[in-house]
Protein backbone atom coordinates (compact mmCIF):
# COMPACT_ATOMS: atom_id res chain seq x y z
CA UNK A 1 -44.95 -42.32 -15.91
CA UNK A 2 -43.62 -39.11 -17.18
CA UNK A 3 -41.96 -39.25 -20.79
CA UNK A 4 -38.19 -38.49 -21.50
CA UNK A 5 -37.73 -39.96 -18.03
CA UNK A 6 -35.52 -42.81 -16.95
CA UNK A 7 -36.52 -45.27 -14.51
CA UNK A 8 -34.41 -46.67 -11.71
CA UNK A 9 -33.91 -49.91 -13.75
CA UNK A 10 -32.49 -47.94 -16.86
CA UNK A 11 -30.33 -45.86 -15.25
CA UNK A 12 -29.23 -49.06 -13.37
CA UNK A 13 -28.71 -50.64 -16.64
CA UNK A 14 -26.65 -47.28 -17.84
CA UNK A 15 -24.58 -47.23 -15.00
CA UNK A 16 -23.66 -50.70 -15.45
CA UNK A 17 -22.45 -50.07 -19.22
CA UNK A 18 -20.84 -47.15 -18.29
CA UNK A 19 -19.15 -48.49 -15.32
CA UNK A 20 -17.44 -52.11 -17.26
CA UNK A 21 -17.01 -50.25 -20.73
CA UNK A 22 -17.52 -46.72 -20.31
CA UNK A 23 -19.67 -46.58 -23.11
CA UNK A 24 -22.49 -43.90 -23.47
CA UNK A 25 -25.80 -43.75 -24.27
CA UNK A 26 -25.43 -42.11 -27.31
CA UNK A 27 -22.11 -43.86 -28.32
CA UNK A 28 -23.89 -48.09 -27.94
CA UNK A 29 -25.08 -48.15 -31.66
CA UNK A 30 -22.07 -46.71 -33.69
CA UNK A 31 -19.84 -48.49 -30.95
CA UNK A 32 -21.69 -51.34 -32.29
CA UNK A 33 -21.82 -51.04 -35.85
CA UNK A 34 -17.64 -50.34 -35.62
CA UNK A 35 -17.49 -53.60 -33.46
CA UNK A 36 -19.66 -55.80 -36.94
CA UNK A 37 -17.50 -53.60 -39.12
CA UNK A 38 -14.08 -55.01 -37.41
CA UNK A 39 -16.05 -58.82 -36.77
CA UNK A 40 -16.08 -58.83 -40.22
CA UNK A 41 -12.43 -57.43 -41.33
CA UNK A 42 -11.31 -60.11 -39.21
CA UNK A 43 -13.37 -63.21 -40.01
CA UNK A 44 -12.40 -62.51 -43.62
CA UNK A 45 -8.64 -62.27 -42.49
CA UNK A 46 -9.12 -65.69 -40.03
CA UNK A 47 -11.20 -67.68 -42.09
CA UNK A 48 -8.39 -67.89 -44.91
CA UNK A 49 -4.98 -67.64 -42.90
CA UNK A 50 -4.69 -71.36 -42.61
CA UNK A 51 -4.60 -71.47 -46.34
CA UNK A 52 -1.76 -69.01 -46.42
CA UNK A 53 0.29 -70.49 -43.93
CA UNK A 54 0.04 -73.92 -45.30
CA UNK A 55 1.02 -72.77 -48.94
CA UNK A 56 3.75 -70.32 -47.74
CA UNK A 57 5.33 -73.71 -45.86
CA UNK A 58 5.54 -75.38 -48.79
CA UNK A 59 9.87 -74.37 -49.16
CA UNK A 60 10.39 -74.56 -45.70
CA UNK A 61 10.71 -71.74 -42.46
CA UNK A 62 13.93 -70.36 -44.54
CA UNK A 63 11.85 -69.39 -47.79
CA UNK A 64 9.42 -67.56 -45.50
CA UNK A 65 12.41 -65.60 -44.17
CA UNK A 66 12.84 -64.31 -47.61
CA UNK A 67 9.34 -63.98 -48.54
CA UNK A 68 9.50 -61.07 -45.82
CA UNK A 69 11.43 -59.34 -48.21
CA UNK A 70 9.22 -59.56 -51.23
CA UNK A 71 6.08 -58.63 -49.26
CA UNK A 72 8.04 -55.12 -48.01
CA UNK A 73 8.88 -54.66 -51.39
CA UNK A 74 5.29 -54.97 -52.61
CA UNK A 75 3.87 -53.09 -50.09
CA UNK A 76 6.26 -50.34 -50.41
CA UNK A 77 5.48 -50.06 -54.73
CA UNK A 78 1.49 -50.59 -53.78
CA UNK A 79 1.60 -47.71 -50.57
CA UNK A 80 1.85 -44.62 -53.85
CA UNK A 81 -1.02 -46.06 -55.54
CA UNK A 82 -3.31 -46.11 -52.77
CA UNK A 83 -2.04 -42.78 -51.57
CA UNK A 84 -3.22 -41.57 -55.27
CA UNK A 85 -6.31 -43.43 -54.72
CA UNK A 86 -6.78 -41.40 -51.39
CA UNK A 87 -5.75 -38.14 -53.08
CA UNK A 88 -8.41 -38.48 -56.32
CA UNK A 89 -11.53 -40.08 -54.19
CA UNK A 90 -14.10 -39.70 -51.50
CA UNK A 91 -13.22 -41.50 -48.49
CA UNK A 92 -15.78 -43.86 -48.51
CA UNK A 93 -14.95 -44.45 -52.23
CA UNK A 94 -11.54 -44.92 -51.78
CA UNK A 95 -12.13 -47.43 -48.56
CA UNK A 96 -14.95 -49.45 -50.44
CA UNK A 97 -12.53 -49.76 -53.40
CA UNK A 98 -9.88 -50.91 -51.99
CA UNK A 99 -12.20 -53.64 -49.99
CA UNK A 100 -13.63 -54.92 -53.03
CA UNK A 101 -10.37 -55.02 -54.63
CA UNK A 102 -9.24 -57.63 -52.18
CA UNK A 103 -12.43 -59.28 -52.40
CA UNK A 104 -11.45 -59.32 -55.83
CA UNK A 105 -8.17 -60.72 -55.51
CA UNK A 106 -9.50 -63.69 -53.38
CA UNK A 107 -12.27 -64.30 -56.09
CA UNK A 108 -9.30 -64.93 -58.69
CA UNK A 109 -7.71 -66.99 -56.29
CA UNK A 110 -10.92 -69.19 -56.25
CA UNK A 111 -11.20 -69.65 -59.24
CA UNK A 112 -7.02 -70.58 -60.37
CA UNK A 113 -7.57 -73.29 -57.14
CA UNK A 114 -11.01 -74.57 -58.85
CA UNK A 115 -10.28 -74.41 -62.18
CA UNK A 116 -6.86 -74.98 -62.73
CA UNK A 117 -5.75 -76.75 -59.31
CA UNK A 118 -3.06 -78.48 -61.27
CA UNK A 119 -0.77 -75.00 -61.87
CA UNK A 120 -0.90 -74.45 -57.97
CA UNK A 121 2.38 -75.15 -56.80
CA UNK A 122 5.46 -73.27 -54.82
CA UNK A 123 5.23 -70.47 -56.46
CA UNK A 124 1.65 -69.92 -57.01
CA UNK A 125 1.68 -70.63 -53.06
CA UNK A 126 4.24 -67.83 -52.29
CA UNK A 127 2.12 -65.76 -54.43
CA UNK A 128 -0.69 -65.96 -52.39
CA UNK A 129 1.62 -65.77 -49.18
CA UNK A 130 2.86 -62.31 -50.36
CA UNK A 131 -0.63 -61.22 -51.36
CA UNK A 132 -2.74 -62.22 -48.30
CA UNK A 133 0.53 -60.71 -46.00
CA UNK A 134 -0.30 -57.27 -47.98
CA UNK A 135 -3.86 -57.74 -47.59
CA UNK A 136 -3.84 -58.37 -44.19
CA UNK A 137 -2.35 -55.10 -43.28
CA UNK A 138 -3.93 -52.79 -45.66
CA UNK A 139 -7.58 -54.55 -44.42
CA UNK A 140 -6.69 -53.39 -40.50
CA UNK A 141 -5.32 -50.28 -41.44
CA UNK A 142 -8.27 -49.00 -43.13
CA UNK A 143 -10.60 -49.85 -40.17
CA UNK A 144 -8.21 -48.06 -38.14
CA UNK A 145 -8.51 -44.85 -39.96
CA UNK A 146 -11.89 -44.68 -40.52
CA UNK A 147 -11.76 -45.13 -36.48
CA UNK A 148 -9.96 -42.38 -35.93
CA UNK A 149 -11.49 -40.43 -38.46
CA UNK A 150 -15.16 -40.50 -36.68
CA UNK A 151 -14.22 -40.91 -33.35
CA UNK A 152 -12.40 -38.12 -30.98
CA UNK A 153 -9.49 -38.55 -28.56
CA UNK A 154 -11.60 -38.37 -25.75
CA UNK A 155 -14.02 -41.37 -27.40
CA UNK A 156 -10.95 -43.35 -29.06
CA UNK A 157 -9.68 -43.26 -24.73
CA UNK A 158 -13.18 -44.95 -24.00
CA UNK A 159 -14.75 -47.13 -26.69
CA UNK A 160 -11.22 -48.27 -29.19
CA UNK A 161 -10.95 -50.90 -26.09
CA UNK A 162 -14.49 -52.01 -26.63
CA UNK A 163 -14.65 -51.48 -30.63
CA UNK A 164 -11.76 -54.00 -30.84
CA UNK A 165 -13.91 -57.14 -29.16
CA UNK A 166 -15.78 -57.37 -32.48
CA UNK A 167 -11.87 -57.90 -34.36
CA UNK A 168 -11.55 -61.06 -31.20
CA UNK A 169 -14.32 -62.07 -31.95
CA UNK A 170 -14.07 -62.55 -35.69
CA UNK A 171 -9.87 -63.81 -35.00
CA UNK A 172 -11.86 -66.20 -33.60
CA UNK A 173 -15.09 -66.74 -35.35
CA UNK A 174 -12.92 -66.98 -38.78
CA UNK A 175 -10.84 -69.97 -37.67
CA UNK A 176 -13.65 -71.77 -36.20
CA UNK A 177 -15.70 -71.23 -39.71
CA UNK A 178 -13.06 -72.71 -41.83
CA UNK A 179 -12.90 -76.02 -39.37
CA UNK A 180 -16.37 -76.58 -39.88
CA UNK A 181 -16.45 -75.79 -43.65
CA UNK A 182 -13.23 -76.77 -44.84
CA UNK A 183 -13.70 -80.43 -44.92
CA UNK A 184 -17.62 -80.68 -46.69
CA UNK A 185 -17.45 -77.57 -48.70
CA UNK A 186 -13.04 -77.92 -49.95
CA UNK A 187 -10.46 -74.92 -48.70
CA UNK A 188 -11.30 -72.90 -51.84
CA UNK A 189 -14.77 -72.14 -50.74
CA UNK A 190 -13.17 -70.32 -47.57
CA UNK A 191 -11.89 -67.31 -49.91
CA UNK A 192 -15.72 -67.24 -51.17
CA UNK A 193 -16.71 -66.74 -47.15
CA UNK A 194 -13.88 -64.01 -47.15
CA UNK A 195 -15.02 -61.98 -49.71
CA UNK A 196 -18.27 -62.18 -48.68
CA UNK A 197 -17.27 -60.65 -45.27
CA UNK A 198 -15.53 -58.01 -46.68
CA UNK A 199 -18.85 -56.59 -48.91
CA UNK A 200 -20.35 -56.85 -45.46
CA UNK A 201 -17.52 -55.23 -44.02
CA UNK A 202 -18.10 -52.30 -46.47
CA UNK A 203 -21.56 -52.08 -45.76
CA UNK A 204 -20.69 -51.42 -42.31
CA UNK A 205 -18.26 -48.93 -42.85
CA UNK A 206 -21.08 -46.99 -45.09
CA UNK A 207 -23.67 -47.25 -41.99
CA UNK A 208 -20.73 -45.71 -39.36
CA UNK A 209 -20.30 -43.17 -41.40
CA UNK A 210 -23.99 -42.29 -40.98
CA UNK A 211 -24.35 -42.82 -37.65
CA UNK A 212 -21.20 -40.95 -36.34
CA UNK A 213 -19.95 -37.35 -38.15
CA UNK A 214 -16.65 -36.82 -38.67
CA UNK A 215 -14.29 -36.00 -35.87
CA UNK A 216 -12.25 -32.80 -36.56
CA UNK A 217 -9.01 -31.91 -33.70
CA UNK A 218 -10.01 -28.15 -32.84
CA UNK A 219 -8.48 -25.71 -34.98
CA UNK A 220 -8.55 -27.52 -38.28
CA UNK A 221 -10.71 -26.85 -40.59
CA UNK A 222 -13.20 -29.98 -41.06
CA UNK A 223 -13.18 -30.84 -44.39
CA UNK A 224 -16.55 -32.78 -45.79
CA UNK A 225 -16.55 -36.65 -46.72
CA UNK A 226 -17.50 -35.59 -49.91
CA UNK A 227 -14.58 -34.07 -50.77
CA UNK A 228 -11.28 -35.56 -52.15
CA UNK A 229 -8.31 -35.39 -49.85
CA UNK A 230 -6.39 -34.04 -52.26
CA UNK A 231 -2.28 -34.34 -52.08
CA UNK A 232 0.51 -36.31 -54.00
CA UNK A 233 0.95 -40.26 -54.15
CA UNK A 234 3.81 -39.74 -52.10
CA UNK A 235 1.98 -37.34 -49.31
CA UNK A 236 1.80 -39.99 -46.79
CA UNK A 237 5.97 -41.39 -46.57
CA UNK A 238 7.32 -37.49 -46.78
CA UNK A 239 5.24 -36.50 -43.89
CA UNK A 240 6.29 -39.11 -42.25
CA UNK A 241 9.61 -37.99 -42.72
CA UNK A 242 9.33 -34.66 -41.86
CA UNK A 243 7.24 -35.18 -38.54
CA UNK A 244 8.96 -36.22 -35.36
CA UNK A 245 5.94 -37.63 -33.93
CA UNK A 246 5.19 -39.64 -37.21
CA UNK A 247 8.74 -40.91 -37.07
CA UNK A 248 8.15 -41.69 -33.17
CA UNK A 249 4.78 -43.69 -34.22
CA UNK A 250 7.41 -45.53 -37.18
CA UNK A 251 9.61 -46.41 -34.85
CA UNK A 252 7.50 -47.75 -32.32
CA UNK A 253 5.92 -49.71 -35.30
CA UNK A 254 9.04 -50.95 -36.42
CA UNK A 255 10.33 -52.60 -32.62
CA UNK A 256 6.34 -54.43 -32.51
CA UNK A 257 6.91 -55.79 -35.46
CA UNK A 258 10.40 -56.81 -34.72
CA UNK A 259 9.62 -58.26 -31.25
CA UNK A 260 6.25 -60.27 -32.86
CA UNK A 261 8.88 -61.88 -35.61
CA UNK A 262 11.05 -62.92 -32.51
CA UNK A 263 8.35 -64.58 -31.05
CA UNK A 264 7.05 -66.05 -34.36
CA UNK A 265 10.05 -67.68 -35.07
CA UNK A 266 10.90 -68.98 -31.95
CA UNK A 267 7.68 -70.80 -31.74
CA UNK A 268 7.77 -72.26 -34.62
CA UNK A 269 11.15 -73.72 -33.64
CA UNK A 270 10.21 -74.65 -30.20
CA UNK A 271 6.89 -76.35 -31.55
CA UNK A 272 8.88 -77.80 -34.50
CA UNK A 273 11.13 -79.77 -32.18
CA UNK A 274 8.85 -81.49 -30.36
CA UNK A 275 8.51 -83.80 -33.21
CA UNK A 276 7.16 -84.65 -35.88
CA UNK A 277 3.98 -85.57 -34.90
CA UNK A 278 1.36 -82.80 -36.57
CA UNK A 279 -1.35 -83.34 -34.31
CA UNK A 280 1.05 -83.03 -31.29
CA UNK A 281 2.14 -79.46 -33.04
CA UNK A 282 -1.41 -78.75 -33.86
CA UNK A 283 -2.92 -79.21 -29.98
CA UNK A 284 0.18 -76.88 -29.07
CA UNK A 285 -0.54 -74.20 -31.45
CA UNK A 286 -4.49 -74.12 -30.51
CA UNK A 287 -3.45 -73.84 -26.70
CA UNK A 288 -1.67 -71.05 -27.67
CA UNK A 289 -4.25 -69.19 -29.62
CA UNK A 290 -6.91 -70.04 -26.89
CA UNK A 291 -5.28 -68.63 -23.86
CA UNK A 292 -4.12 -65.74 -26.08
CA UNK A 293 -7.99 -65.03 -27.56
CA UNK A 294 -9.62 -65.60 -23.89
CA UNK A 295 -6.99 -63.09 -22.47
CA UNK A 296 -7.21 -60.28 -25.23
CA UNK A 297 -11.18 -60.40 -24.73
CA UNK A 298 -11.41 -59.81 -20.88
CA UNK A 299 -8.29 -57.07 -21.95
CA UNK A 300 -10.74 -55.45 -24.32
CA UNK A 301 -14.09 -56.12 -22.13
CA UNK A 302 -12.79 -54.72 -18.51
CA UNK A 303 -9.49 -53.48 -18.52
CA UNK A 304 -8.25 -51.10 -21.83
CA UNK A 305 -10.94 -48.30 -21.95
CA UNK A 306 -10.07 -47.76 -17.82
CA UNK A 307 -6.20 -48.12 -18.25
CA UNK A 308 -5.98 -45.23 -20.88
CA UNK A 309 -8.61 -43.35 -18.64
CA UNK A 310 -7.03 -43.79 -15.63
CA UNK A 311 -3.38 -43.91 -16.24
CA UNK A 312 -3.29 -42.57 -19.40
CA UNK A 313 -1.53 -43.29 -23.12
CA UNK A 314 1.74 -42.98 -22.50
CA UNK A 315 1.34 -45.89 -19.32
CA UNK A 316 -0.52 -47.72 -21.77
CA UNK A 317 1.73 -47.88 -24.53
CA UNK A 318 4.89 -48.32 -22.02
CA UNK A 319 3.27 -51.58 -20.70
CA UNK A 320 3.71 -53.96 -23.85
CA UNK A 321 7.59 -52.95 -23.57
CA UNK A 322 7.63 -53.94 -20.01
CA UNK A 323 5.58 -57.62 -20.70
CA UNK A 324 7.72 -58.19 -23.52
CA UNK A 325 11.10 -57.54 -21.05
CA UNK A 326 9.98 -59.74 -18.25
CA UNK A 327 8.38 -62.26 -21.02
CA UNK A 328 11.87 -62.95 -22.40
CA UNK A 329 13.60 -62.99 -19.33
CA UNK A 330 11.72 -65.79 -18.00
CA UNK A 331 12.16 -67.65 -21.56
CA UNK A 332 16.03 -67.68 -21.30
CA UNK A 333 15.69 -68.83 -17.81
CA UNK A 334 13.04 -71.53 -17.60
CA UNK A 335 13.36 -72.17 -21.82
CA UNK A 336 10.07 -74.42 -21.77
CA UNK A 337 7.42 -74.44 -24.29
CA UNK A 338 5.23 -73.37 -21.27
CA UNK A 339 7.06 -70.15 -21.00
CA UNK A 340 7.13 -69.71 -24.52
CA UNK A 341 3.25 -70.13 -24.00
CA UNK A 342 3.02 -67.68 -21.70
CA UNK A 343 5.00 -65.26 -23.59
CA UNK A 344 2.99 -65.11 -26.82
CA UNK A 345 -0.38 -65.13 -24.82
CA UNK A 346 0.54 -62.02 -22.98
CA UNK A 347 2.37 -60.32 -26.13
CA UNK A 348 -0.69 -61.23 -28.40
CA UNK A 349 -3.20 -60.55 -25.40
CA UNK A 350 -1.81 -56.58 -24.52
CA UNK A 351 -0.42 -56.15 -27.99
CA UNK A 352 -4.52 -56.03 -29.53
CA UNK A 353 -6.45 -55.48 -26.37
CA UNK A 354 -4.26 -52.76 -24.65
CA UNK A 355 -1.40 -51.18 -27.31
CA UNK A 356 -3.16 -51.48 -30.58
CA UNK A 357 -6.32 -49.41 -29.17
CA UNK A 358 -3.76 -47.10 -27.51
CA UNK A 359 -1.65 -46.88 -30.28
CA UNK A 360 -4.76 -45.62 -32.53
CA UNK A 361 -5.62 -42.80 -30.44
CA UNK A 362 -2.39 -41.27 -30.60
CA UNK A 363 -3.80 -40.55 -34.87
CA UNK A 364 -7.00 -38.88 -33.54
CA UNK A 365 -5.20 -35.05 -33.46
CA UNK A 366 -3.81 -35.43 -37.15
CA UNK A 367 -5.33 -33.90 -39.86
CA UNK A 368 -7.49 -36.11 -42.20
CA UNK A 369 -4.60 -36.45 -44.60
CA UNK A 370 -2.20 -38.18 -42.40
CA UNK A 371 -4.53 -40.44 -40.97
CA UNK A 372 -5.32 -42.15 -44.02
CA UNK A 373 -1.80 -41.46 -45.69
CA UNK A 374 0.94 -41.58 -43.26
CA UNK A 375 -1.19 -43.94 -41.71
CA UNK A 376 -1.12 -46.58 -44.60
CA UNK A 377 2.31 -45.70 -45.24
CA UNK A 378 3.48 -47.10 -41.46
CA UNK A 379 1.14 -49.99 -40.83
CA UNK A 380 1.89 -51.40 -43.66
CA UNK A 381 5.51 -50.47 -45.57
CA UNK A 382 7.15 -49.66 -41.90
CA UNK A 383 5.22 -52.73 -40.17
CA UNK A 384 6.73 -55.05 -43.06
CA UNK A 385 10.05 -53.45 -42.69
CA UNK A 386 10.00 -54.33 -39.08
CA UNK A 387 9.11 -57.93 -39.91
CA UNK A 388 12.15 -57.98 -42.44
CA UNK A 389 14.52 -57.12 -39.58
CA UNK A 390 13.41 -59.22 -37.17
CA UNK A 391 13.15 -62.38 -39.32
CA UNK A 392 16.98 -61.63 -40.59
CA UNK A 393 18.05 -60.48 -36.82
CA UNK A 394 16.66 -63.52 -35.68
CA UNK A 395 18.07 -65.60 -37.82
CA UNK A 396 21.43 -64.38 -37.70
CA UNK A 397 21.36 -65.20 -33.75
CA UNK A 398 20.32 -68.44 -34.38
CA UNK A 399 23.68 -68.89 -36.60
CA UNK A 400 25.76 -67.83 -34.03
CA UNK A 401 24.69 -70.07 -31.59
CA UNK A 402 23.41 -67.58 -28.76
CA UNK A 403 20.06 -69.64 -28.15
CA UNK A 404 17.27 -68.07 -26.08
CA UNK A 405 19.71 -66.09 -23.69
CA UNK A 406 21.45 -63.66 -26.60
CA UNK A 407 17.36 -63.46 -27.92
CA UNK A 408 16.62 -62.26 -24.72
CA UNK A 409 20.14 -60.20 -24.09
CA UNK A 410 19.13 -58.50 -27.36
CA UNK A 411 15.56 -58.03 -26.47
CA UNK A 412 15.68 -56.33 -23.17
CA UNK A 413 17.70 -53.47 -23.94
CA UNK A 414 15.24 -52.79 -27.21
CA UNK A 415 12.57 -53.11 -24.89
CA UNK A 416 13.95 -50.13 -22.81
CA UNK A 417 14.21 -47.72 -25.44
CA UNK A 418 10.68 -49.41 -26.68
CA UNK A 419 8.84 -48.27 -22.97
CA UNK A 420 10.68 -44.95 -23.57
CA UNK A 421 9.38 -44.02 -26.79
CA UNK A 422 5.88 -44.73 -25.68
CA UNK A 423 5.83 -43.10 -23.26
CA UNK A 424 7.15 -40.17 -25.24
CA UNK A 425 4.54 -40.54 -27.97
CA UNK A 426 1.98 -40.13 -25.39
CA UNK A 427 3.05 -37.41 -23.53
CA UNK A 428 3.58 -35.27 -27.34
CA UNK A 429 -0.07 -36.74 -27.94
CA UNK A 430 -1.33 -34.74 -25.02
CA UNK A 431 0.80 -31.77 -25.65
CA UNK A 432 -0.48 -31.54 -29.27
CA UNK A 433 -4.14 -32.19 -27.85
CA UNK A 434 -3.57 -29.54 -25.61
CA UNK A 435 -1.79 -26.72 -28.20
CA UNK A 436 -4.62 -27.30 -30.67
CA UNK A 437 -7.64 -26.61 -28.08
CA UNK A 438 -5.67 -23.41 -27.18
């Protein structure tokens, strides 16, 4: 047997990868390590939502409505000060910081819920609703850009679909930890499992960054990770500002958001009034997030790396517009909790198996600046903005009586323009691709 040569069972075995996940040789172990890094982003985000939603709860679906508001505003005050922290620091600095302060954050929670349970009430609830809304954001965004920093357009097409089965996995590892723990060990031990995962996190981010060199678009200088990225706290929200493509991504942003507070809302009035019995709202909510979790995996697995291949990024980002028109549609008609079933499967199910990978690439031909910057600025500020207008758009329907047909009658249309702006942001992706390899 010759050395350096492949037998017929390993190229078998290589064609086979290739062929479901069109992953390459070279690309399985940072593929990997990014698929444990965003396992563990996730389980720490999973393992302590139920604690959030049950505090946030405490004043009713209303009060949440307005919490909305105090999250944007919190995220918009925080979005300078990690821009400054991106401007002064290395970038694995900067990202391990800012992981560690969250860890932080739930540590302090800990210990106000073991040591001074009596002083946790509405407010200290709301609190934690607020914080753990920021969190969540800033946690995903991060991965993100550190995705799209060490991975090119041409890889972000192939393995982003793939990458994001580790983040399924931990949506649903995370949930499934705190069952089993919550009872014997109490709910505060959960934000001890979180931070935990998000030191592990960290470590993974530190091994990707070994494994895979930075990706630079051709014609920009590269710039090493051991220099600052220099700018102003304000770098990230004026470029988005000035760049039509930026405000395309914002906008695009801004309708997910909206449409995913639609659909929030409406289930938890359609689940509300089937009574109220809470294991009969319970079973309906974990049929839900099954059929959702089973259908973003085999999304991820089989079918995202070959759409964006195949048909390319601006089909790919056009399709969530087009489930989320038909998805509607056939909630005003049929108005069952079936169809409203249906509907949040498929959003959830394209919306982080097929758009959210999609959506990433289109940040691979920015320079390093904006991808961490402009970046933070609109998955977090413009994505909470988006939930602000929804949750008051929503409920001002619901006031005037319109029901499930003026949702949908309001929906459609914004899907249109939705489809067309994807489509738009992908074609300018491939321009800019293009005019930059020139």
């Amino acid at each position: 047997m010759t050395l350096g040569r492949s037998g017929p069972g390993q190229r078998q075995r290589r064609h086979v990868l290739q062929t479901f996940t069109n992953i390459r040789r070279h690309e399985v172990l940072p593929a990997l390590v990014a698929g444990i890094f965003f396992f563990c982003v996730l389980t720490a985000l999973m393992v302590v939502r139920p604690a959030r939603e049950a505090l946030g709860m405490q004043r009713g679906i209303e009060a949440i409505r307005w919490l909305f508001y105090i999250t944007v505003a919190v995220t918009f005050a925080v979005n300078p000060l990690f821009s400054l922290l991106v401007s002064k620091f290395r970038r694995m600095v900067f990202i391990s910081v800012t992981y560690l302060f969250f860890a932080l954050g739930l540590l302090i929670f800990y210990c106000l819920l073991v040591l001074a349970p009596a002083h946790i009430g509405q407010t200290s609830g709301q609190v934690f609703y607020v914080w753990f809304s920021v969190f969540n954001l800033f946690a995903t965004m991060l991965f993100w850009a550190l995705m799209t920093d060490r991975f090119s357009l041409d890889q972000s097409e192939r393995l982003f679909g793939a990458i994001s089965i580790g983040g399924t996995l931990g949506a649903i590892f995370g949930p499934w930890l705190a069952s089993v723990l919550a009872k014997p060990m109490g709910t505060p031990f959960l934000l001890l499992v979180a931070a935990a995962f998000l030191i592990l996190a960290v470590c993974a981010a530190w091994i990707l960054t070994q494994l895979q060199d930075e990706q630079t678009p051709h014609g920009q200088a590269k710039q090493s990770s051991e220099q600052a990225i220099g700018g102003s706290a304000w770098e990230g929200m004026l470029s988005v500002i000035r760049s039509p493509y930026l405000l395309g991504i914002s906008a695009y942003v801004l309708i997910v958001a909206v449409i995913a507070t639609f659909i929030y809302f409406t289930r938890l009035q359609m689940v509300a009034a089937l009574g109220v019995d809470t294991d009969t709202r319970t079973a309906a909510f974990a049929q839900i997030d099954l059929i959702s979790q089973i259908a973003t995996l085999i999304l991820q697995a089989f079918v995202t790396s070959h759409l964006m291949k195949r048909f390319g990024v601006p089909f790919t980002l056009a399709l969530l517009p087009i489930c989320v028109a038909l998805g509607f549609i056939g909630l005003a008609i049929f108005g069952s909790l079936a169809a409203l079933i249906a509907l949040d499967a498929t959003f959830r199910a394209v919306q982080r198996g097929v758009m959210r990978p999609a959506r990433e690439t289109l940040f691979t031909i920015m320079p390093r600046a904006e991808r961490y910057k402009s970046k933070a600025f609109i998955d977090t500020f413009v994505y909470r903005g988006g939930d602000v207008v929804g949750a008051q758009t929503e409920g001002l329907l619901s006031k005037l009586g319109m029901g499930l047909t003026g949702l949908a009658a309001f929906v459609v249309p914004l899907s249109l323009v939705w489809m067309v702006l994807g489509i738009w942001l992908g074609v300018s992706q491939t321009y800019r691709a293009k005019k930059t390899a020139i």
